[in-house]
PDB file of N, CA and C in Angstrom:
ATOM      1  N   UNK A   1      -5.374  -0.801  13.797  1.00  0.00           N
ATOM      2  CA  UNK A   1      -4.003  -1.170  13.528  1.00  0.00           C
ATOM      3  C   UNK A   1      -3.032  -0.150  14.113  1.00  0.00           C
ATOM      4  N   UNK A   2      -2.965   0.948  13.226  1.00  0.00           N
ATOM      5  CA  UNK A   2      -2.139   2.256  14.240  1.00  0.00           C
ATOM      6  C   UNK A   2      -2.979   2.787  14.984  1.00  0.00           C
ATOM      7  N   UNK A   3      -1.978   2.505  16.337  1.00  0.00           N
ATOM      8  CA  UNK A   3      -2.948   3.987  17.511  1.00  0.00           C
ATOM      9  C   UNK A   3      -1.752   4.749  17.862  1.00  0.00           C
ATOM     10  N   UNK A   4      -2.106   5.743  18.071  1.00  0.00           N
ATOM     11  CA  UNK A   4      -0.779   6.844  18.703  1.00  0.00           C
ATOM     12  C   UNK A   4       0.363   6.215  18.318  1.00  0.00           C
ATOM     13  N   UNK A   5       0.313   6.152  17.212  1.00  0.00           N
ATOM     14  CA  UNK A   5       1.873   6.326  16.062  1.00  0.00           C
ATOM     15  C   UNK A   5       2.416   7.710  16.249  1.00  0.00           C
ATOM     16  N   UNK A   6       1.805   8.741  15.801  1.00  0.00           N
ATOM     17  CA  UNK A   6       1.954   9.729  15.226  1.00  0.00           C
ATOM     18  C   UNK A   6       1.501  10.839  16.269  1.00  0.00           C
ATOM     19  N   UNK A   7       0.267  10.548  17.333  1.00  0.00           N
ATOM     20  CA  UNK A   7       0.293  11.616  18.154  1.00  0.00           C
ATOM     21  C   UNK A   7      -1.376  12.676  16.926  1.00  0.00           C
ATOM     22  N   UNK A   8      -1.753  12.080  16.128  1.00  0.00           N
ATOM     23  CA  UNK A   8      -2.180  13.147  15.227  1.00  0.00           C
ATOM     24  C   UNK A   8      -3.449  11.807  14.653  1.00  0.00           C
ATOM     25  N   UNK A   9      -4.661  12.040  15.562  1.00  0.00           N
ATOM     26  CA  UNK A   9      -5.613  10.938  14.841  1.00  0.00           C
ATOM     27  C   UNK A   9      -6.254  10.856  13.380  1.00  0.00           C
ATOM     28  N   UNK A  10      -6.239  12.378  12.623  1.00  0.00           N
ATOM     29  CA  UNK A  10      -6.341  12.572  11.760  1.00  0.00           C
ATOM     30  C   UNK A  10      -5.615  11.647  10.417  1.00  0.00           C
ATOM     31  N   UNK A  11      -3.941  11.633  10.706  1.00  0.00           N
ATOM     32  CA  UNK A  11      -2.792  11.073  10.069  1.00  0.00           C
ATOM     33  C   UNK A  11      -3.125   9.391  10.237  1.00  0.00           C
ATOM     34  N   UNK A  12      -3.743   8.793  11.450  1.00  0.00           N
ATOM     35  CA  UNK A  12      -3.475   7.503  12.008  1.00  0.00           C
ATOM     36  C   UNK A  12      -4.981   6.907  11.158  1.00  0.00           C
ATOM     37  N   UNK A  13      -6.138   7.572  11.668  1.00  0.00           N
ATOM     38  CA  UNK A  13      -7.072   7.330  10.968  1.00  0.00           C
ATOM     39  C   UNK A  13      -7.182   7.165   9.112  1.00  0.00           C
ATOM     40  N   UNK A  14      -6.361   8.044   8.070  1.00  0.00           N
ATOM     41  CA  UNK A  14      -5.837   8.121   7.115  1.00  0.00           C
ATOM     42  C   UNK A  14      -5.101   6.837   7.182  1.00  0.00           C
ATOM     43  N   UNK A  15      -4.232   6.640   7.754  1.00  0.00           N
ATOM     44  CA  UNK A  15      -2.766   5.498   7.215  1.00  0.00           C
ATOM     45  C   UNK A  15      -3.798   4.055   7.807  1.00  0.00           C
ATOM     46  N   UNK A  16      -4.893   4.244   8.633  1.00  0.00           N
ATOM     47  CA  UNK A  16      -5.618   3.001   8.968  1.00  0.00           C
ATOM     48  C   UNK A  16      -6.189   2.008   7.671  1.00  0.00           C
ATOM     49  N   UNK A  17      -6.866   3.675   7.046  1.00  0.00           N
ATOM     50  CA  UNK A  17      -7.833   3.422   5.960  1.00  0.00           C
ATOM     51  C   UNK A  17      -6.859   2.822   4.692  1.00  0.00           C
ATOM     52  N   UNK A  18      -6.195   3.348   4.633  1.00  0.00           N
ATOM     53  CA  UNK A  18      -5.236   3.164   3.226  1.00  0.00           C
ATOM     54  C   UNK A  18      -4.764   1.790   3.471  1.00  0.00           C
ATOM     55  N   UNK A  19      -3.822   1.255   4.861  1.00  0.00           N
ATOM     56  CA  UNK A  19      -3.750  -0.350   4.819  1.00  0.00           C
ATOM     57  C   UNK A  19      -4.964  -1.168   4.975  1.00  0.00           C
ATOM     58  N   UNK A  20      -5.740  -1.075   4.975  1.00  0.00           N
ATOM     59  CA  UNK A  20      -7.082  -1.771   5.043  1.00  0.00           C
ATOM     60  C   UNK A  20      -7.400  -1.751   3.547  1.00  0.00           C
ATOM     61  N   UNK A  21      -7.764  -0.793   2.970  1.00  0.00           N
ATOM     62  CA  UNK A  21      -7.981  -0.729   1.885  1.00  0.00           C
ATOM     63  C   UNK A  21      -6.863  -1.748   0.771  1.00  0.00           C
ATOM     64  N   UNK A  22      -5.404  -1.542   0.804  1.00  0.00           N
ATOM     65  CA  UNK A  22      -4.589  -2.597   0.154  1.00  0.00           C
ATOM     66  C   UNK A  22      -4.711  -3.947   0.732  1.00  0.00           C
ATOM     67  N   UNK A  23      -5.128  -4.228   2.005  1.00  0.00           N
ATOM     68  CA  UNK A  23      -5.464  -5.477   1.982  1.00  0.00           C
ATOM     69  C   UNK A  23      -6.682  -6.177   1.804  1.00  0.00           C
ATOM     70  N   UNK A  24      -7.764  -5.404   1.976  1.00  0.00           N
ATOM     71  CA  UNK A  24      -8.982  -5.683   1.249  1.00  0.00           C
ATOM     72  C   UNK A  24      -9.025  -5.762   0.123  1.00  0.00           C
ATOM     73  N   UNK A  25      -8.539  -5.049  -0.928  1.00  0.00           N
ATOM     74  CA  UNK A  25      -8.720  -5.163  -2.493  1.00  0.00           C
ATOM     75  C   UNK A  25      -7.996  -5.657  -3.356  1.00  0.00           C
ATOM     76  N   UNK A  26      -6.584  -6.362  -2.452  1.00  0.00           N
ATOM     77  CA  UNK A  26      -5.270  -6.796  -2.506  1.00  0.00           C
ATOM     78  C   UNK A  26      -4.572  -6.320  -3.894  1.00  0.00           C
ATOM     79  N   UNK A  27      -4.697  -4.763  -4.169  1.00  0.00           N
ATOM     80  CA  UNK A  27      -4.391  -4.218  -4.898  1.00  0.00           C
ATOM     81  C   UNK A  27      -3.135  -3.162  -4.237  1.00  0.00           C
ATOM     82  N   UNK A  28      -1.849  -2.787  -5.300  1.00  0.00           N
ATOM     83  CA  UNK A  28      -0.898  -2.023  -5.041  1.00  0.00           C
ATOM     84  C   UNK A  28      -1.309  -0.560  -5.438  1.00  0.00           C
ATOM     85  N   UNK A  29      -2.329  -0.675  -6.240  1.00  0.00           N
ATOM     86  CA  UNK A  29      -2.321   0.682  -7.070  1.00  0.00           C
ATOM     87  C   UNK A  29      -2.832   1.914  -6.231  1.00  0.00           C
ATOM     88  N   UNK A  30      -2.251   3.352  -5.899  1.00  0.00           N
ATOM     89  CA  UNK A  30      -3.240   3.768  -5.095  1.00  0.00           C
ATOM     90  C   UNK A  30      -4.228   4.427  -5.798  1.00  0.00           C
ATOM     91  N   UNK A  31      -4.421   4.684  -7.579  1.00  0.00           N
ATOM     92  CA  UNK A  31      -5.451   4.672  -8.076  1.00  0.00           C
ATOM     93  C   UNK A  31      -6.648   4.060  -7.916  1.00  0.00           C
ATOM     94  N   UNK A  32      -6.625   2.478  -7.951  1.00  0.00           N
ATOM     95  CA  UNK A  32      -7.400   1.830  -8.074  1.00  0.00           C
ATOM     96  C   UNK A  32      -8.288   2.214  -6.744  1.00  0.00           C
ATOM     97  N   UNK A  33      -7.623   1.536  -5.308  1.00  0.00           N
ATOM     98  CA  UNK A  33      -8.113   1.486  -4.186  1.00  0.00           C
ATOM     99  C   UNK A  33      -8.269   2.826  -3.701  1.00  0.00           C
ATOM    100  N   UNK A  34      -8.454   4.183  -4.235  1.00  0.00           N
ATOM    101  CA  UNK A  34      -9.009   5.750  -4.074  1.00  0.00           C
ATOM    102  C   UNK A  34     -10.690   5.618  -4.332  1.00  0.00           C
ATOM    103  N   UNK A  35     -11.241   6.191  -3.592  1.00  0.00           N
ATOM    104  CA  UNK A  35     -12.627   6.685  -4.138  1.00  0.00           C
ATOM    105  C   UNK A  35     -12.888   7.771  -4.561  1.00  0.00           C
ATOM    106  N   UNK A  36     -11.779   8.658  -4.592  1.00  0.00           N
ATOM    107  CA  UNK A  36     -11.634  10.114  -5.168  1.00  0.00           C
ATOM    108  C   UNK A  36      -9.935  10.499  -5.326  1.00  0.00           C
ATOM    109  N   UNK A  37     -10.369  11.604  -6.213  1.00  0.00           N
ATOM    110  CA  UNK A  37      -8.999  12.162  -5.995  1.00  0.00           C
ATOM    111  C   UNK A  37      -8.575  12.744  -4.726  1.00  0.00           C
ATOM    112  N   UNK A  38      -9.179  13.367  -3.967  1.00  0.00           N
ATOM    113  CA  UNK A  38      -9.175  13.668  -2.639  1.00  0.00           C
ATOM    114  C   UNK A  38      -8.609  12.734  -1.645  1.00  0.00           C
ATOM    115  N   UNK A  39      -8.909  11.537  -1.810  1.00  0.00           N
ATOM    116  CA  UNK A  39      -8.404  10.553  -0.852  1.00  0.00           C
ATOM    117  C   UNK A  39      -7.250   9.982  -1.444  1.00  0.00           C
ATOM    118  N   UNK A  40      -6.549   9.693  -2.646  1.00  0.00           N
ATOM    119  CA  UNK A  40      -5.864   9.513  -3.526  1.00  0.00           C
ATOM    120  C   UNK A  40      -4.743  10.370  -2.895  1.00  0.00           C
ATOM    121  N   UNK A  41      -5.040  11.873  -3.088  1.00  0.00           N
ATOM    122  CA  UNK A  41      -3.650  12.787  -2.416  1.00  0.00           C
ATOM    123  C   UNK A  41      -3.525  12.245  -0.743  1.00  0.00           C
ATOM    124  N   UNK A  42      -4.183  12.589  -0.375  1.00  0.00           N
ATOM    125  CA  UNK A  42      -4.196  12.002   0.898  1.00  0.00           C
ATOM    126  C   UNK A  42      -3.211  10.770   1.337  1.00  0.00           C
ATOM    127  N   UNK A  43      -3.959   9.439   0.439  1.00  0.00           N
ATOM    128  CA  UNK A  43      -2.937   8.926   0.732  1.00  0.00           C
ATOM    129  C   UNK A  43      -1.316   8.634   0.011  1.00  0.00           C
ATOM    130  N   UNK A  44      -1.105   9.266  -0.903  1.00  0.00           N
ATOM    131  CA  UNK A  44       0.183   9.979  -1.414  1.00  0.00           C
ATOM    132  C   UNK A  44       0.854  10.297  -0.433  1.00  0.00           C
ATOM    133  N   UNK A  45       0.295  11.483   0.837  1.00  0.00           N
ATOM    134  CA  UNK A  45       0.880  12.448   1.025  1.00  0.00           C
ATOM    135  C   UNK A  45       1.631  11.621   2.735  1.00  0.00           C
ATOM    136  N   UNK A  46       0.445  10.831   2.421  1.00  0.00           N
ATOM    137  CA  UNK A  46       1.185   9.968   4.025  1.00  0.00           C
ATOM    138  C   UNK A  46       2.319   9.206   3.565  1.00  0.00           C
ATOM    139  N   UNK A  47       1.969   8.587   2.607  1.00  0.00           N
ATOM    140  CA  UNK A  47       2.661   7.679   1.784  1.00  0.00           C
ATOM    141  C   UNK A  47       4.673   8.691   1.936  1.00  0.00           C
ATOM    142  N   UNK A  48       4.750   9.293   1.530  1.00  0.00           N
ATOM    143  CA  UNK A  48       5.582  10.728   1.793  1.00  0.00           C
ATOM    144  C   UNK A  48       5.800  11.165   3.030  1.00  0.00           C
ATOM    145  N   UNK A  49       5.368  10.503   3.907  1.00  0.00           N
ATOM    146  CA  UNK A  49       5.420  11.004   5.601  1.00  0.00           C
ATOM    147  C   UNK A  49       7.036   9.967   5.687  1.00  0.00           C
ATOM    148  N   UNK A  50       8.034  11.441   5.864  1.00  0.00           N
ATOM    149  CA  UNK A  50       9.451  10.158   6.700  1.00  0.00           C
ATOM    150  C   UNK A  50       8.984   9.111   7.964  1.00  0.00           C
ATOM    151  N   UNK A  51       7.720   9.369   8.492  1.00  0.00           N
ATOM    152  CA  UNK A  51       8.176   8.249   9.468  1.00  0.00           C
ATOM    153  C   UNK A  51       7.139   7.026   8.978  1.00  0.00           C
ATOM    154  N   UNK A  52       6.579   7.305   8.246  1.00  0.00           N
ATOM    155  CA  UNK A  52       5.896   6.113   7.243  1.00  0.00           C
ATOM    156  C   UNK A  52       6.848   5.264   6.445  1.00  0.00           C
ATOM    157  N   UNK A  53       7.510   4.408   6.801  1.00  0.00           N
ATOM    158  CA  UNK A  53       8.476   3.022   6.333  1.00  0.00           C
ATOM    159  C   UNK A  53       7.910   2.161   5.669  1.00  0.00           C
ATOM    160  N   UNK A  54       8.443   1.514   4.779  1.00  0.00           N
ATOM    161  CA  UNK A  54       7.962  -0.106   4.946  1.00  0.00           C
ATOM    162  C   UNK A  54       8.282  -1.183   5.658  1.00  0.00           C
ATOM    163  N   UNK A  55       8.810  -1.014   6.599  1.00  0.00           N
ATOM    164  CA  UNK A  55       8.385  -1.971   7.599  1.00  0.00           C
ATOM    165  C   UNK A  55       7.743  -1.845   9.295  1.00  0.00           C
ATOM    166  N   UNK A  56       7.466  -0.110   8.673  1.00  0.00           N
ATOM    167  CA  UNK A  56       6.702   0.557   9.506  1.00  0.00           C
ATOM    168  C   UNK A  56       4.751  -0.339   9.698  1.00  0.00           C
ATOM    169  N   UNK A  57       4.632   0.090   8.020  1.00  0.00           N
ATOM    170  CA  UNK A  57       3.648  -0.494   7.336  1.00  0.00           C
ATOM    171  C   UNK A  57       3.223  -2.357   7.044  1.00  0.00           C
ATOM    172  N   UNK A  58       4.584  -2.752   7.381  1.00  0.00           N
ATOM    173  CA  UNK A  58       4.527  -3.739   6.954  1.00  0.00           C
ATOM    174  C   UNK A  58       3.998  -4.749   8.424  1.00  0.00           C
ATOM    175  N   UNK A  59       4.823  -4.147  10.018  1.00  0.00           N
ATOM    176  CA  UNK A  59       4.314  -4.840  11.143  1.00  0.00           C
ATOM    177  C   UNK A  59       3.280  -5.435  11.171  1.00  0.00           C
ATOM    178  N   UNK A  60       2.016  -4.477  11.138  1.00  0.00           N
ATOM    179  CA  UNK A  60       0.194  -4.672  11.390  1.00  0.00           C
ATOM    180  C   UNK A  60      -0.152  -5.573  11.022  1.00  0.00           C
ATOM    181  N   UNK A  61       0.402  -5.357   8.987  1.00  0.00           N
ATOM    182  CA  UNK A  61      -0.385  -6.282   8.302  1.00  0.00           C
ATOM    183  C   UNK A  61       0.176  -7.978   8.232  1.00  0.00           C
ATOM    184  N   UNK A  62       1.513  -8.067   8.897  1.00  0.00           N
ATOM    185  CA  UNK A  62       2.590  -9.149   8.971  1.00  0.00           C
ATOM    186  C   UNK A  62       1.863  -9.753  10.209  1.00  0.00           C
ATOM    187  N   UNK A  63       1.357  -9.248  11.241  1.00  0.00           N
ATOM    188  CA  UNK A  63       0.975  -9.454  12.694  1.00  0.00           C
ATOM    189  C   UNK A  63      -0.778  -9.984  12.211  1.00  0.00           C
ATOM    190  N   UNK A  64      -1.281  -9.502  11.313  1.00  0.00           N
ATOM    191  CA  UNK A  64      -2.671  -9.411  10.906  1.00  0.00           C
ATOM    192  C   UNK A  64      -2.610 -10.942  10.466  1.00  0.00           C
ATOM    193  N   UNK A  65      -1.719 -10.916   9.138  1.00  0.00           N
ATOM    194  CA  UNK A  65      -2.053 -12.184   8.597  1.00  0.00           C
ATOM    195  C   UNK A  65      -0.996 -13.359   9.432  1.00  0.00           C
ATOM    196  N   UNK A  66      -0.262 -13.657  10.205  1.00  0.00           N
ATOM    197  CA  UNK A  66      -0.441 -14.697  11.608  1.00  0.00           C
ATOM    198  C   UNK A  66      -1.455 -14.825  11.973  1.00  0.00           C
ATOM    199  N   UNK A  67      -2.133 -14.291  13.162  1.00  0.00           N
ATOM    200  CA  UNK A  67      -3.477 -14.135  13.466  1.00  0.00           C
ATOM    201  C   UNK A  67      -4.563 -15.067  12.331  1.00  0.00           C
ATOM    202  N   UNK A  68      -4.480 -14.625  11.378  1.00  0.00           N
ATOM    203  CA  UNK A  68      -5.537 -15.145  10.440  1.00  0.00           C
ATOM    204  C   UNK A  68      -5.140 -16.816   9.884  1.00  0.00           C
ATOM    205  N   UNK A  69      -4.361 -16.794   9.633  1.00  0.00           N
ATOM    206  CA  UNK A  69      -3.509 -18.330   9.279  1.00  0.00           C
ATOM    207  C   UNK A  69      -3.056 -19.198  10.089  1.00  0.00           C
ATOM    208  N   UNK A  70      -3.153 -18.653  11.840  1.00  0.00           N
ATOM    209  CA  UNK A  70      -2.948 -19.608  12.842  1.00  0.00           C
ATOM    210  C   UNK A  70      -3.685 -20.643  12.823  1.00  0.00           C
ATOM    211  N   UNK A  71      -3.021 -22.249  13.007  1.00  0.00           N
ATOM    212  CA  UNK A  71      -3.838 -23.256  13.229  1.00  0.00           C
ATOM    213  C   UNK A  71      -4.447 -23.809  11.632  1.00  0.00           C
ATOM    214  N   UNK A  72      -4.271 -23.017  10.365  1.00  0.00           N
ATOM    215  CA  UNK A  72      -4.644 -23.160   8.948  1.00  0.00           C
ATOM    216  C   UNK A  72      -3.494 -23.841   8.368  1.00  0.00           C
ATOM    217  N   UNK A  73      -4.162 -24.847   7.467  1.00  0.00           N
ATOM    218  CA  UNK A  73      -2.859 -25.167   6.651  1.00  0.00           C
ATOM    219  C   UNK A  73      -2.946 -24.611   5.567  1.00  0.00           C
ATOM    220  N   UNK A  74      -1.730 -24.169   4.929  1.00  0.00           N
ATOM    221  CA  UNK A  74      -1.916 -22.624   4.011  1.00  0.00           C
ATOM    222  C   UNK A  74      -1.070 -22.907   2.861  1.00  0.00           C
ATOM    223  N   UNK A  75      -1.852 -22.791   1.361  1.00  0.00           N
ATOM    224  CA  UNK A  75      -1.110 -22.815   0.239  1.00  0.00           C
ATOM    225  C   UNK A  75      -0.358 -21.833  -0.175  1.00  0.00           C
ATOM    226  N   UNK A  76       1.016 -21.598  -0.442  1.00  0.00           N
ATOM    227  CA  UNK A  76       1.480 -20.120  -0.958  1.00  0.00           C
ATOM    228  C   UNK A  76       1.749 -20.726  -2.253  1.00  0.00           C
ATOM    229  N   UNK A  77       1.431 -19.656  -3.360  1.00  0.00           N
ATOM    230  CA  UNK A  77       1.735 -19.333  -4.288  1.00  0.00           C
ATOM    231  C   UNK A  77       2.635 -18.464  -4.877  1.00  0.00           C
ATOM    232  N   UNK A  78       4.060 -18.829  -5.086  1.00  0.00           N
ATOM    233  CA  UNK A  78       4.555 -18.090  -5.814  1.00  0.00           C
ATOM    234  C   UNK A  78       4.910 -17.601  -7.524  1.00  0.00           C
ATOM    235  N   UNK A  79       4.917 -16.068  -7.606  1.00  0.00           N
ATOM    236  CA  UNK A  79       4.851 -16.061  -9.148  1.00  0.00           C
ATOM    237  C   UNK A  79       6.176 -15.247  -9.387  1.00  0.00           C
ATOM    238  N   UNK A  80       7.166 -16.060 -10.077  1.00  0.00           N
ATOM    239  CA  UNK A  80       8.316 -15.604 -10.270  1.00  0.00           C
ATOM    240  C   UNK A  80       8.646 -14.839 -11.648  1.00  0.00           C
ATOM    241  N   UNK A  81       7.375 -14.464 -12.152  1.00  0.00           N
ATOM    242  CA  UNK A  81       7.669 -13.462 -13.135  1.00  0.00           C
ATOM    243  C   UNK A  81       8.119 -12.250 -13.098  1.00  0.00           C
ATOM    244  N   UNK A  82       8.913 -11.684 -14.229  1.00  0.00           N
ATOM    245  CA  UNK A  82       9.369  -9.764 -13.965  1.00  0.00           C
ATOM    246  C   UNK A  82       9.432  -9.845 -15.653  1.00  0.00           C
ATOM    247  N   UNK A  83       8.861  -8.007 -15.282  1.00  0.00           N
ATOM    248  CA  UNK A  83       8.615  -7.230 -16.541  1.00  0.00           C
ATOM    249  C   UNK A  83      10.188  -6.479 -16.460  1.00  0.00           C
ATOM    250  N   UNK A  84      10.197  -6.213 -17.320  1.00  0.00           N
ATOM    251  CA  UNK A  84      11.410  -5.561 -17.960  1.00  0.00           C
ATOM    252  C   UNK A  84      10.885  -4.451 -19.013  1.00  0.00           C
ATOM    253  N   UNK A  85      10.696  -3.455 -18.799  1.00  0.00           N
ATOM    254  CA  UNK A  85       9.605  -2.026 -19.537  1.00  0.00           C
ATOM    255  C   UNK A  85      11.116  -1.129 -19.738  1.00  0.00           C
ATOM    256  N   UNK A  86      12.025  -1.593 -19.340  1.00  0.00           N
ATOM    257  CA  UNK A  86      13.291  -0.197 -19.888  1.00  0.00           C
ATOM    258  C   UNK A  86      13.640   0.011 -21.124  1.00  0.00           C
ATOM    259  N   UNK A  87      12.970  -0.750 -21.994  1.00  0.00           N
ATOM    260  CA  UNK A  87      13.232  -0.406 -23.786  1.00  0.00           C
ATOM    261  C   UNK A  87      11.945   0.515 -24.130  1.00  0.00           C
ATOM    262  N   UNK A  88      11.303   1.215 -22.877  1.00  0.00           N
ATOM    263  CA  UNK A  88       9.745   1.844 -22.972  1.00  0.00           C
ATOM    264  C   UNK A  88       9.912   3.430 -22.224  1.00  0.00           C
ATOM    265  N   UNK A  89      11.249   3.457 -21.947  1.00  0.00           N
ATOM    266  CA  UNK A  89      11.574   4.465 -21.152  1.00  0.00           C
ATOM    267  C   UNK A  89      11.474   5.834 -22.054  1.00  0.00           C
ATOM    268  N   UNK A  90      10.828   6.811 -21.684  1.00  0.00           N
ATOM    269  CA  UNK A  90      10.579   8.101 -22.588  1.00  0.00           C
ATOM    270  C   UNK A  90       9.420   7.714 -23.877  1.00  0.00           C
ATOM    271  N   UNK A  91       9.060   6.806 -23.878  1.00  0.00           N
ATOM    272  CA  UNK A  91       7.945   6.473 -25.070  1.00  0.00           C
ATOM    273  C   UNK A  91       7.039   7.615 -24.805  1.00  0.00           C
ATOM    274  N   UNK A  92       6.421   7.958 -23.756  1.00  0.00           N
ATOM    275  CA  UNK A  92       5.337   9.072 -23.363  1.00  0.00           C
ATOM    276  C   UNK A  92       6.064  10.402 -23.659  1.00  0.00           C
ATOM    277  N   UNK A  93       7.456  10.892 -23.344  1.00  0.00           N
ATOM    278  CA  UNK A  93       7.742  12.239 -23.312  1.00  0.00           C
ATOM    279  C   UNK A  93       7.702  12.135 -25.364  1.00  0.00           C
ATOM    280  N   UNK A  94       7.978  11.405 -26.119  1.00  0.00           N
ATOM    281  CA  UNK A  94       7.901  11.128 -27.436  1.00  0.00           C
ATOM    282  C   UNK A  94       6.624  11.379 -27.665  1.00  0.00           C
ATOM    283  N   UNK A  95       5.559  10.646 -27.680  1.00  0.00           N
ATOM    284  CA  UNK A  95       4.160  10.736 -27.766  1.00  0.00           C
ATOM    285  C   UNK A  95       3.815  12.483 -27.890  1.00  0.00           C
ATOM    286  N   UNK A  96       4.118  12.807 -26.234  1.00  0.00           N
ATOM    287  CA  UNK A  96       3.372  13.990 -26.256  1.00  0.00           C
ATOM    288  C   UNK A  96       4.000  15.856 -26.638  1.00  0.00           C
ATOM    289  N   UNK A  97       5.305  15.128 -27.127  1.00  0.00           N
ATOM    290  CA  UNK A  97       6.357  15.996 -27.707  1.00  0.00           C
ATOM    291  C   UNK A  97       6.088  17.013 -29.272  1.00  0.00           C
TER     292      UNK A  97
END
């Protein structure tokens, strides 16, 4: 997906793994989709890179799934639910106070 973004294969190889990984497990969390804490900071720390965008991030996988849905006739599902957690705000600094 990224090649010479960054000039730094280390960084490209990292930001490869991490969008692969959210679209394989089609999970947001970067807990979940970590196999360690090690890779976890890691991808935090790209995550934190100014030239890491979201719609930096978003090209590949926007370009990926065309590719995959060309020629498919395709159901979308939308879920128009939202949480509202702001009556929960400071519950933890309480807890551990």
């Amino acid at each position: 997906m990224f090649t010479d973004e960054f000039g730094d294969k280390r960084i490209e190889n990292r930001l490869n793994k991490l969008v692969e990984k959210l679209v394989n497990f089609r999970q947001s969390s970067i807990n979940f989709i970590s196999d360690n804490s090690s890779e976890r900071r890691s991808f935090y720390r790209i995550l934190q890179n100014t030239s890491v965008t979201e719609s930096f991030l978003l090209t590949p996988i926007t370009q990926s799934c065309v590719q995959f849905c060309a020629g498919k006739n395709i159901v979308v599902v939308n879920n128009t639910c939202e949480f509202n957690l702001t009556s929960h705000m400071g519950v933890l600094k309480k807890i551990v106070a």
